[in-house]
N, C-alpha and C. Protein backbone atom coordinates (compact mmCIF):
# COMPACT_ATOMS: atom_id res chain seq x y z
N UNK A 1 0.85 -1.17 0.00
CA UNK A 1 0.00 0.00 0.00
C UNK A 1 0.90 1.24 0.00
N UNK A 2 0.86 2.40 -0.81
CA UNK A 2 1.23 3.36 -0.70
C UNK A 2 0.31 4.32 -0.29
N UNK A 3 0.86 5.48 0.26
CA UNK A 3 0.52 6.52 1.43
C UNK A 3 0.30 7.65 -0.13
N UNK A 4 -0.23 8.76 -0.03
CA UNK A 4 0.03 9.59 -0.69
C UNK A 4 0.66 11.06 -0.84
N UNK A 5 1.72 10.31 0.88
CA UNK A 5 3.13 10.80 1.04
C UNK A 5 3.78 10.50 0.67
N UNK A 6 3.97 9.48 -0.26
CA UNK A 6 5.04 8.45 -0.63
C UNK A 6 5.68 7.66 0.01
N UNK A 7 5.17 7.17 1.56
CA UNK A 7 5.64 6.52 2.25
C UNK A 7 4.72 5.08 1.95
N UNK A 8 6.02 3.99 2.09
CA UNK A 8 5.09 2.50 1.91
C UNK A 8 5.37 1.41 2.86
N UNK A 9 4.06 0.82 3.30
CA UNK A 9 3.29 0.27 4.23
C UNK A 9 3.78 -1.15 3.51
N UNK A 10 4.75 -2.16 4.20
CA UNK A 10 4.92 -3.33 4.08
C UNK A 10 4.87 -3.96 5.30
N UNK A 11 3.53 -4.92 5.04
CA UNK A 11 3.20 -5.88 6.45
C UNK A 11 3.35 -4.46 7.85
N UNK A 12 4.42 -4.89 8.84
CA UNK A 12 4.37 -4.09 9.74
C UNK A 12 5.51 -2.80 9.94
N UNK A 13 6.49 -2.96 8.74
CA UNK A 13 7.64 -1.84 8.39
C UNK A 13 6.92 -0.62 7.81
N UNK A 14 8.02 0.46 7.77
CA UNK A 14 7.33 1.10 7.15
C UNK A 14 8.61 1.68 5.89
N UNK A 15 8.97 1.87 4.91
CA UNK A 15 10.01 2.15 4.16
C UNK A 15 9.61 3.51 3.34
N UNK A 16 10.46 4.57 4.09
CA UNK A 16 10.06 5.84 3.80
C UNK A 16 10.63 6.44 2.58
N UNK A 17 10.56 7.74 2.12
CA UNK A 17 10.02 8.58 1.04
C UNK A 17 11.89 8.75 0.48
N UNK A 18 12.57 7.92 1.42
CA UNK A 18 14.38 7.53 0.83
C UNK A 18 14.06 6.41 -0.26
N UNK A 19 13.39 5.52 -0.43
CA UNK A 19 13.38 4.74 -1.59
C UNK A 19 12.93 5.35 -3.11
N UNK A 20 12.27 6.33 -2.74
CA UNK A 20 11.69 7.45 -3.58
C UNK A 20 12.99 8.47 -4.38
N UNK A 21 13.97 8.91 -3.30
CA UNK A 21 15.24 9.85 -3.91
C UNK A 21 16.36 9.05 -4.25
N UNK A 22 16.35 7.48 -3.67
CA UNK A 22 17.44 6.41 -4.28
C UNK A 22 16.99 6.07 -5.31
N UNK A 23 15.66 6.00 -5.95
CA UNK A 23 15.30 5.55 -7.63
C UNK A 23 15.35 6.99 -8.38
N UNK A 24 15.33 8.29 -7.80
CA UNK A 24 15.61 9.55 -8.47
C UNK A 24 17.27 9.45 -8.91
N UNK A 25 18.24 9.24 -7.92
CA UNK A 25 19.25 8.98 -8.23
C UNK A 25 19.77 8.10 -9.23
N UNK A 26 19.26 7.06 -9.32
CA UNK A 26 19.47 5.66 -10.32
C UNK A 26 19.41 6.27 -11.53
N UNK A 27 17.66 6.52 -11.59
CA UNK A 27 17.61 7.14 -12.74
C UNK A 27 18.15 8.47 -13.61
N UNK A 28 18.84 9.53 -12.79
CA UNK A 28 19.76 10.42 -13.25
C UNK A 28 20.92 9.78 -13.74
N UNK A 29 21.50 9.03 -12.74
CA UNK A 29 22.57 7.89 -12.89
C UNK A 29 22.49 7.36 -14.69
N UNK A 30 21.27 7.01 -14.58
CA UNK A 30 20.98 5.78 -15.98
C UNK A 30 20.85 7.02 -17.46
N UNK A 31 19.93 7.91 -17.08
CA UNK A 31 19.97 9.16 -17.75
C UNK A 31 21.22 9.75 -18.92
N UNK A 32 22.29 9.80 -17.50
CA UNK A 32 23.64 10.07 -17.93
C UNK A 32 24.29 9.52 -18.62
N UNK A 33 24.07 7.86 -18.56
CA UNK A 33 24.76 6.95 -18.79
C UNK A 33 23.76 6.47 -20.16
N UNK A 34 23.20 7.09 -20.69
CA UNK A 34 22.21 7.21 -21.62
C UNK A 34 22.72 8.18 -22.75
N UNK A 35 22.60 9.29 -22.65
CA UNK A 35 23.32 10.17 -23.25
C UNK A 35 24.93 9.84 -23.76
N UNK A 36 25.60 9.52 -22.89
CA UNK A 36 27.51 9.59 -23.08
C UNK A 36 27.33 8.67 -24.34
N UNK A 37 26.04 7.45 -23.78
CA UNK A 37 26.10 6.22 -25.26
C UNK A 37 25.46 6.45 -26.81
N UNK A 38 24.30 7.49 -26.29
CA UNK A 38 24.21 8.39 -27.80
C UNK A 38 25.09 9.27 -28.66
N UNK A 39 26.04 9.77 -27.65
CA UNK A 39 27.34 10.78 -28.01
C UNK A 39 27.91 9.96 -29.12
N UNK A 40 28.22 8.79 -28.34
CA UNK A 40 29.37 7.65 -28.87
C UNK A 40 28.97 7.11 -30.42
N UNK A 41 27.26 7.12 -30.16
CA UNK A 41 26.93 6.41 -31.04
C UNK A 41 26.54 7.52 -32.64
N UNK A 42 26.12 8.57 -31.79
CA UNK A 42 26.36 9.44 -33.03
C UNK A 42 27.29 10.01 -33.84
N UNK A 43 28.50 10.27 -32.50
CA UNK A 43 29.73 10.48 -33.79
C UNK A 43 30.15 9.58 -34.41
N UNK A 44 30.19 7.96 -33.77
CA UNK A 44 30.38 6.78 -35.10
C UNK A 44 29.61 6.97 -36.07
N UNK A 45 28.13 7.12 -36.41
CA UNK A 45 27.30 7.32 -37.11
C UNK A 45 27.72 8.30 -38.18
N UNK A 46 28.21 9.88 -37.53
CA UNK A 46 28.45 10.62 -38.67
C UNK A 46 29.87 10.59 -38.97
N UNK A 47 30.93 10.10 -38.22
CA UNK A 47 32.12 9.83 -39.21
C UNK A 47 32.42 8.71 -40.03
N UNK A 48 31.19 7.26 -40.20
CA UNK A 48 31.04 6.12 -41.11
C UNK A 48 29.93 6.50 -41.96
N UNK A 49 29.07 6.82 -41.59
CA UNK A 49 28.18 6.84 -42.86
C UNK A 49 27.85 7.84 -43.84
N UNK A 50 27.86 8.43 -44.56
CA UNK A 50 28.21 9.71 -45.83
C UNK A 50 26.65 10.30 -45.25
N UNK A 51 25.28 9.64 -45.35
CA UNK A 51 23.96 10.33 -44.94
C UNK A 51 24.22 11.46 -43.52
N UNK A 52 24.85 10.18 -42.66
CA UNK A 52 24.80 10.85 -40.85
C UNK A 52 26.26 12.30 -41.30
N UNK A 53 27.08 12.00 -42.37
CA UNK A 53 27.58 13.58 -42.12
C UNK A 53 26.75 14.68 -42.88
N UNK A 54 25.76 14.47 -44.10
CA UNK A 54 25.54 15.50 -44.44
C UNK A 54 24.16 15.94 -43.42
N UNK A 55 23.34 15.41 -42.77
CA UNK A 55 22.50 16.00 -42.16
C UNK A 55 22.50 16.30 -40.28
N UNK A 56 22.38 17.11 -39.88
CA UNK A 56 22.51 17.67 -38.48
C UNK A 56 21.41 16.08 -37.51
N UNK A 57 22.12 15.33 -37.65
CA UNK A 57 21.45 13.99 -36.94
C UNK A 57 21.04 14.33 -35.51
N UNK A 58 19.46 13.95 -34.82
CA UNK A 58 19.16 14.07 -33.74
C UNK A 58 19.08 12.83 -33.42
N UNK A 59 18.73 12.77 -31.93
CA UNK A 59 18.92 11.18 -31.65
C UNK A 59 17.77 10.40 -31.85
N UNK A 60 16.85 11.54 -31.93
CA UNK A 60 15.36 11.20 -32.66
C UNK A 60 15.18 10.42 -34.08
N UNK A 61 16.18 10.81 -34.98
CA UNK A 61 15.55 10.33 -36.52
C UNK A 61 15.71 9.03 -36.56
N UNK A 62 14.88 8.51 -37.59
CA UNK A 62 14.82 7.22 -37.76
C UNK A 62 16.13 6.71 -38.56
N UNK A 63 16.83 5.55 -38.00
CA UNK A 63 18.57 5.51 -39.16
C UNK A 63 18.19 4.50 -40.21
N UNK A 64 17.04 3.29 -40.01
CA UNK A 64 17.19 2.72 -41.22
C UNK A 64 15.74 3.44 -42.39
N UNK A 65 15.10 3.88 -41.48
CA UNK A 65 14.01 4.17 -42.63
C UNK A 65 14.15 5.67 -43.18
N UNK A 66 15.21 6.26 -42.61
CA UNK A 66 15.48 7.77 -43.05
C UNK A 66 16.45 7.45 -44.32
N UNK A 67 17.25 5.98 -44.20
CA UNK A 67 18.53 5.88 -45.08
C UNK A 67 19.48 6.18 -44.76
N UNK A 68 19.63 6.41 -43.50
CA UNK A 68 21.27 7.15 -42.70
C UNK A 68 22.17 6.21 -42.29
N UNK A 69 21.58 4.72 -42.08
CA UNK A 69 21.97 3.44 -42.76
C UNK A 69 21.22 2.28 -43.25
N UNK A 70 22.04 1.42 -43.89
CA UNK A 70 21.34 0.12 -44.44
C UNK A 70 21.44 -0.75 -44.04
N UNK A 71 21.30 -2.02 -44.12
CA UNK A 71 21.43 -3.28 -43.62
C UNK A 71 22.70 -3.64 -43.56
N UNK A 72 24.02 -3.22 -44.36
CA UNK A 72 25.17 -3.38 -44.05
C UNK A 72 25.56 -2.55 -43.11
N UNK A 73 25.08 -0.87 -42.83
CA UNK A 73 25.32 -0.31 -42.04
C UNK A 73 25.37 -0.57 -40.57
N UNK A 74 24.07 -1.34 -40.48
CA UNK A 74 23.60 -2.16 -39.51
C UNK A 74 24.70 -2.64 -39.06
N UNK A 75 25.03 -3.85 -39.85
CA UNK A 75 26.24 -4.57 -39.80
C UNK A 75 27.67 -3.68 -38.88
N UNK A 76 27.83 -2.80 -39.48
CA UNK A 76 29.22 -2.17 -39.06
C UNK A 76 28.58 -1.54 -37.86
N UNK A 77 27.37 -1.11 -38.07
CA UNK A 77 26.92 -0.35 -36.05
C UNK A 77 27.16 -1.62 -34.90
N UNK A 78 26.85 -3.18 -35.54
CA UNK A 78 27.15 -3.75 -34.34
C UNK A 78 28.20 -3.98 -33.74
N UNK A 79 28.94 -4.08 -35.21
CA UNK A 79 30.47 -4.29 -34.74
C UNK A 79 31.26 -3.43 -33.58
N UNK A 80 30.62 -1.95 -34.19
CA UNK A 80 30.93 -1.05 -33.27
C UNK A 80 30.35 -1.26 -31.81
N UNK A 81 29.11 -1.53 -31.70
CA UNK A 81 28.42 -1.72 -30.30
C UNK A 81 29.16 -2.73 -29.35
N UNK A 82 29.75 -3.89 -30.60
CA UNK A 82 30.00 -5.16 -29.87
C UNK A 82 31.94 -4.86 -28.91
N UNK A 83 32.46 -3.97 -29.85
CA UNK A 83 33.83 -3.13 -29.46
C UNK A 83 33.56 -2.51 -28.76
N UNK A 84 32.93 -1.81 -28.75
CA UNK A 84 33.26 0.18 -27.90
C UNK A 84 32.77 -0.70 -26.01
N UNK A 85 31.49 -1.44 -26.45
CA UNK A 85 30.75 -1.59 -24.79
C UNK A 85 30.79 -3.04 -24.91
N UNK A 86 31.58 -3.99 -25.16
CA UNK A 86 31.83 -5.06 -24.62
C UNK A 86 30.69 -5.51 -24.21
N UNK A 87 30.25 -6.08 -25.21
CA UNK A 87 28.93 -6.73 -25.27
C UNK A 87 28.92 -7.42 -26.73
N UNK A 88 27.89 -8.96 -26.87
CA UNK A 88 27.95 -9.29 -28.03
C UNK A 88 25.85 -9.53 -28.15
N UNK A 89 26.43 -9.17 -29.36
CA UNK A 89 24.93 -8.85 -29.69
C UNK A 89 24.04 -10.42 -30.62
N UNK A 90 23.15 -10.43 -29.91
CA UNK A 90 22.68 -11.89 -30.78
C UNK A 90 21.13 -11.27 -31.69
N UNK A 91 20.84 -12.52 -32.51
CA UNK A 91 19.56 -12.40 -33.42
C UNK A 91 18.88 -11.71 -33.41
N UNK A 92 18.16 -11.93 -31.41
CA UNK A 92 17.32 -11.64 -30.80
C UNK A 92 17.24 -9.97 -30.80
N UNK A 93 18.59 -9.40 -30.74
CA UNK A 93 18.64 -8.07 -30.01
C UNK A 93 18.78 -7.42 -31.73
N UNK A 94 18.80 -7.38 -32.63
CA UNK A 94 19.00 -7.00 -34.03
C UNK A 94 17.65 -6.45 -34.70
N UNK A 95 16.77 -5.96 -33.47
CA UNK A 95 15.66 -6.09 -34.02
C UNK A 95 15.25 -4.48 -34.09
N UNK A 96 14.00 -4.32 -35.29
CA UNK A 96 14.15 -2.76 -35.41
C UNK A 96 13.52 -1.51 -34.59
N UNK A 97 13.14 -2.00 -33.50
CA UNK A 97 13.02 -1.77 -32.33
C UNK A 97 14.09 -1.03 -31.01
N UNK A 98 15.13 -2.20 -31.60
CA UNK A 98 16.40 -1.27 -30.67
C UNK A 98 16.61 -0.56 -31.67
N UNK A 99 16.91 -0.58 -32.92
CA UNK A 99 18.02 -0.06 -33.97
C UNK A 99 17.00 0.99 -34.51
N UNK A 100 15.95 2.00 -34.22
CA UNK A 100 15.32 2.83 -34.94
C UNK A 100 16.03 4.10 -34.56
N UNK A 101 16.22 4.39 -33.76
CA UNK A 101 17.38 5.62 -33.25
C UNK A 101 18.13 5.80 -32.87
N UNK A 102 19.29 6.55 -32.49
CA UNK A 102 20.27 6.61 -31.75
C UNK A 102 19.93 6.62 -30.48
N UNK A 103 18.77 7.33 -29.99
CA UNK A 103 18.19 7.22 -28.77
C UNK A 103 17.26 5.82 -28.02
N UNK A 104 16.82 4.85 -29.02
CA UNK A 104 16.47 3.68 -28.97
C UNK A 104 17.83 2.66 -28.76
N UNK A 105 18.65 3.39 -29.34
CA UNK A 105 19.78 1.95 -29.51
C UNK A 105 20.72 2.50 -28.24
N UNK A 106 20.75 3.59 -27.96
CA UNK A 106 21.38 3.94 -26.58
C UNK A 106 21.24 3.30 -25.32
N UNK A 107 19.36 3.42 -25.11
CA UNK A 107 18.75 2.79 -24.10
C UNK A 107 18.78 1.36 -24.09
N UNK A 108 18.58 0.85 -25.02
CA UNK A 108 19.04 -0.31 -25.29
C UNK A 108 20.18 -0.52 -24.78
N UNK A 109 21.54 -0.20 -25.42
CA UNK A 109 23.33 -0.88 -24.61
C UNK A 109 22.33 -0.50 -23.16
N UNK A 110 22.13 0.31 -22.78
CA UNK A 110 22.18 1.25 -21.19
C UNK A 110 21.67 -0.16 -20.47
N UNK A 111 20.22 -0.66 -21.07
CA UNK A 111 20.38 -1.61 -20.09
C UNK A 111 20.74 -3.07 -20.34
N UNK A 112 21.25 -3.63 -21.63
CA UNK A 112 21.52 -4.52 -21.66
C UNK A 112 22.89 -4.21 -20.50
N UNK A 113 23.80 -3.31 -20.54
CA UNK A 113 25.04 -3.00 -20.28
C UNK A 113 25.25 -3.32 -18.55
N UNK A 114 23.96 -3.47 -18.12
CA UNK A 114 24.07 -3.90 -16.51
C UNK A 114 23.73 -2.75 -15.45
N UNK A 115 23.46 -1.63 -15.94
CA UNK A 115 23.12 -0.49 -15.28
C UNK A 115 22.45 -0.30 -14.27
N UNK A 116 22.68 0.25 -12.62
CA UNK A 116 21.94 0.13 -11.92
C UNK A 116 20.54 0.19 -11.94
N UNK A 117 19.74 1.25 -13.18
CA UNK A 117 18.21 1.49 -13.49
C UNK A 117 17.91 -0.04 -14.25
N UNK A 118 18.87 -0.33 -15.34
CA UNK A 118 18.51 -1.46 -16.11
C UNK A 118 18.15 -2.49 -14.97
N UNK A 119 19.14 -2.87 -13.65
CA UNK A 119 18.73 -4.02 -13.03
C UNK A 119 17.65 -3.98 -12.33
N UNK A 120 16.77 -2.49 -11.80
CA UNK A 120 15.85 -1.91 -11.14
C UNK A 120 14.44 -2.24 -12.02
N UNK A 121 14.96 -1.91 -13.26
CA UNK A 121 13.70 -2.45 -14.18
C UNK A 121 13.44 -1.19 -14.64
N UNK A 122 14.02 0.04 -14.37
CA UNK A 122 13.57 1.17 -14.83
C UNK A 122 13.66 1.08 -16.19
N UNK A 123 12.90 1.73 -17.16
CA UNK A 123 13.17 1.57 -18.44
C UNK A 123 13.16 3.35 -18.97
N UNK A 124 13.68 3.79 -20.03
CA UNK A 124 13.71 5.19 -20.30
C UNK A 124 12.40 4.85 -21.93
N UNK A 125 11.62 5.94 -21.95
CA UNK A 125 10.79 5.77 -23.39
C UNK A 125 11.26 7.23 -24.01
N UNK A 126 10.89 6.76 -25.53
CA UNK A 126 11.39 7.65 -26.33
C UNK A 126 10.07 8.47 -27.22
C-alpha cells in the first residue's frame, strides 16, 4: 500500500520517502549513462556513414528508414556496439526496435550493459 506521502506500508515496516530519492538517483545515474552512449553512437554514425555527415542527426531520426543506414550499415553499427561496450549482440537483439534511433539503440546498450536502473527495471521511453 502506498501513502500519498510516498511513504510504503509493508506488512508491519514502514520504508520511507528515501526509496523514492534512491530511484531519483538511479535514474539520473541511468539518464547520464544514456546520453555519453548516444554521443558515442552518433559520432560513429556521422564519421562512417556519408547520410549521418551531411545531415545535423538528432537522436530522434529514424537511421534505417530515413537511409542514414542500411542493412550493411547495420552490420558495421554492431560491430561497433559489440567493441566500444563489450557486449555481443545476438539475433534476438537485431531487431528494429532497438536499432530505430540513436536514442532507442542507446537505451538499449544502457540496459543490456548492466546499469543500476537497467537491473531496477527502470526503463527510459522515447
Amino acid at each position: 500500500m502506498i501513502r500519498r506521502d510516498g511513504c510504503c506500508f509493508r506488512g508491519t515496516g514502514i520504508v520511507d520517502v528515501l526509496l523514492g530519492h534512491e530511484l531519483s538517483r538511479i535514474t539520473r545515474i541511468y539518464i547520464m549513462k544514456e546520453q555519453a552512449i548516444a554521443a558515442s553512437i552518433r559520432s560513429y554514425v556521422a564519421e562512417h556513414f556519408a547520410r549521418g555527415r551531411k545531415f545535423a542527426l538528432s537522436d530522434t531520426d529514424p537511421l534505417l528508414q530515413s537511409g542514414i543506414i542500411d542493412s550493411m550499415g547495420v552490420l558495421d553499427l554492431v560491430g561497433f556496439i559489440e567493441n566500444k561496450f563489450g557486449m555481443a549482440l545476438s539475433d534476438e537483439d537485431l531487431s528494429p526496435d532497438n536499432f530505430y534511433s540513436i536514442a532507442t539503440l542507446a537505451a538499449f546498450i544502457a540496459r543490456r550493459s548492466g546499469s543500476p536502473a537497467g537491473q531496477a527495471g527502470i526503463e527510459t521511453t522515447v
